[in-house]
Protein backbone atom coordinates (compact mmCIF):
# COMPACT_ATOMS: atom_id res chain seq x y z
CA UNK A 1 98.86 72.06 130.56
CA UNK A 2 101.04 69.66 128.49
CA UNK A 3 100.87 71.82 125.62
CA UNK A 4 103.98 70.79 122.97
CA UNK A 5 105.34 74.29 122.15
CA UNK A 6 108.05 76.04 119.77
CA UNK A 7 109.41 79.50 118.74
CA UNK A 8 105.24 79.98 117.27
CA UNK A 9 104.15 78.54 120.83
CA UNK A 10 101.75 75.81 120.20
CA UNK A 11 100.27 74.49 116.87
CA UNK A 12 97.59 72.20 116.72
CA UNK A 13 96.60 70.11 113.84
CA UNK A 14 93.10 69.34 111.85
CA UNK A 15 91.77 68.77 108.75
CA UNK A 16 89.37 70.93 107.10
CA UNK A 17 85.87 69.46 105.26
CA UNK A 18 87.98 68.53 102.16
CA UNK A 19 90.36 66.79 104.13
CA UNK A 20 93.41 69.27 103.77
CA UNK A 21 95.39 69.74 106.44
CA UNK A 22 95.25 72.65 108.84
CA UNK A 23 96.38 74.37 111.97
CA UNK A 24 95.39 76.75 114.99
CA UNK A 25 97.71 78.57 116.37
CA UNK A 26 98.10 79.17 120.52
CA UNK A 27 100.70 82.19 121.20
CA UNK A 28 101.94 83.37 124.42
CA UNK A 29 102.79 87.14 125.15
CA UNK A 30 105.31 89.01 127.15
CA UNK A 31 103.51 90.62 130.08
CA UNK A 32 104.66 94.20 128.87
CA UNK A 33 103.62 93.61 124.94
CA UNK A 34 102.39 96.26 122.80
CA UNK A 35 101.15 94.07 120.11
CA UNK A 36 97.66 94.37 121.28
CA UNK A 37 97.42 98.40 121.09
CA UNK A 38 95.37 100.03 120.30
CA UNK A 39 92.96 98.00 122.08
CA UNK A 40 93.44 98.16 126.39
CA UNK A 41 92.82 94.01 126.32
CA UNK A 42 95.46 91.70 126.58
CA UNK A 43 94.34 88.84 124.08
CA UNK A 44 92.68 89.40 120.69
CA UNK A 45 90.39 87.17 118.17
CA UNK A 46 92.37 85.64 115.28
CA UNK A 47 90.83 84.73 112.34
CA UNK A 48 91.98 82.70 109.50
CA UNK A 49 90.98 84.27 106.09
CA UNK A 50 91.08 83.69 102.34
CA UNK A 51 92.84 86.89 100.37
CA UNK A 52 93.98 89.07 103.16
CA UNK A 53 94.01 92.13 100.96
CA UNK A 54 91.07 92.16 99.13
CA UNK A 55 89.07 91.46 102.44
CA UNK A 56 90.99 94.42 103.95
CA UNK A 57 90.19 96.63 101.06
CA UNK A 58 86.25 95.85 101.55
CA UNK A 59 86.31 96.25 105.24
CA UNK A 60 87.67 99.37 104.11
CA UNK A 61 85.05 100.25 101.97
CA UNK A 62 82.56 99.39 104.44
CA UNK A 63 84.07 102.01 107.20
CA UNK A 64 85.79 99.56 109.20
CA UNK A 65 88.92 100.95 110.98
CA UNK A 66 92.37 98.86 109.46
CA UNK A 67 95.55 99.05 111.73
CA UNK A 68 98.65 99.40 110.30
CA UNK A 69 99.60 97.64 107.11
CA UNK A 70 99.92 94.00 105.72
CA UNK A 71 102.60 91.85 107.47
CA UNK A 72 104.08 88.98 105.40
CA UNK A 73 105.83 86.10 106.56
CA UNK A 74 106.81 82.59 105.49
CA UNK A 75 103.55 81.36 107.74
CA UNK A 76 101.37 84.00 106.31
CA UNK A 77 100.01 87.38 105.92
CA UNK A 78 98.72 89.04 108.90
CA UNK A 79 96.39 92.34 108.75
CA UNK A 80 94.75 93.97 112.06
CA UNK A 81 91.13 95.95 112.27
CA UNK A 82 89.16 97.47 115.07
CA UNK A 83 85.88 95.98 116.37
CA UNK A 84 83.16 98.83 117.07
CA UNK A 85 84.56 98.58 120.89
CA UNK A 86 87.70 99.27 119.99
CA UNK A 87 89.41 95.93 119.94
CA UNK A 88 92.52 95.26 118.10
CA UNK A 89 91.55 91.43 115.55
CA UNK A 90 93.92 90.01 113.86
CA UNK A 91 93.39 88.62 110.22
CA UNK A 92 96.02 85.67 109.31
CA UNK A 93 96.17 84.10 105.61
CA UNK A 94 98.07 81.65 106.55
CA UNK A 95 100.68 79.23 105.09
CA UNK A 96 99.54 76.00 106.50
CA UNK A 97 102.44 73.81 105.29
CA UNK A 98 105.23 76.39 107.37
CA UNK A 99 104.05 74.61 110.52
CA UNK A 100 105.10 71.07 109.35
């Protein structure tokens, strides 16, 4: 596919409405990965989101099933809730300028 790829696996570069830069993130998995449990697929949605925490704490509120706890990293926090079907998405506040 002549993707350029790294330890992430492939990052991919944009700028948002105000012009600051930003990234989307491609990741390969082992075969045998558990990452994705509880759900039975083996991808999930991403999504990039402001204040990881306080979203979490009103998905919360609102009855929405939150896997595990906050995950922090120099490229961002990561937090993980259920869909109604039972699939495992991933929330990322990310750390744009870690990619660079």
């Amino acid at each position: 596919m002549g993707l350029k790829t790294d330890t992430y696996g492939s990052t991919f570069w944009w700028k948002d409405k105000d012009g600051a830069d930003c990234s989307t993130q491609w990741s390969p998995f082992a075969e045998d990965t558990t990452y994705f449990a509880p759900s039975e697929k083996q991808f999930m949605q991403n999504f990039r989101v402001a204040n990881l925490g306080k979203l979490l704490d009103q998905l919360k509120q609102e009855g929405v099933t939150v896997v595990g706890e906050i995950e922090s990293y120099e490229y961002g926090k990561f937090g993980w809730i259920l869909d109604p079907e039972g699939n495992k998405i991933e929330l990322w506040e990310p750390i744009d300028s870690a990619f660079k």
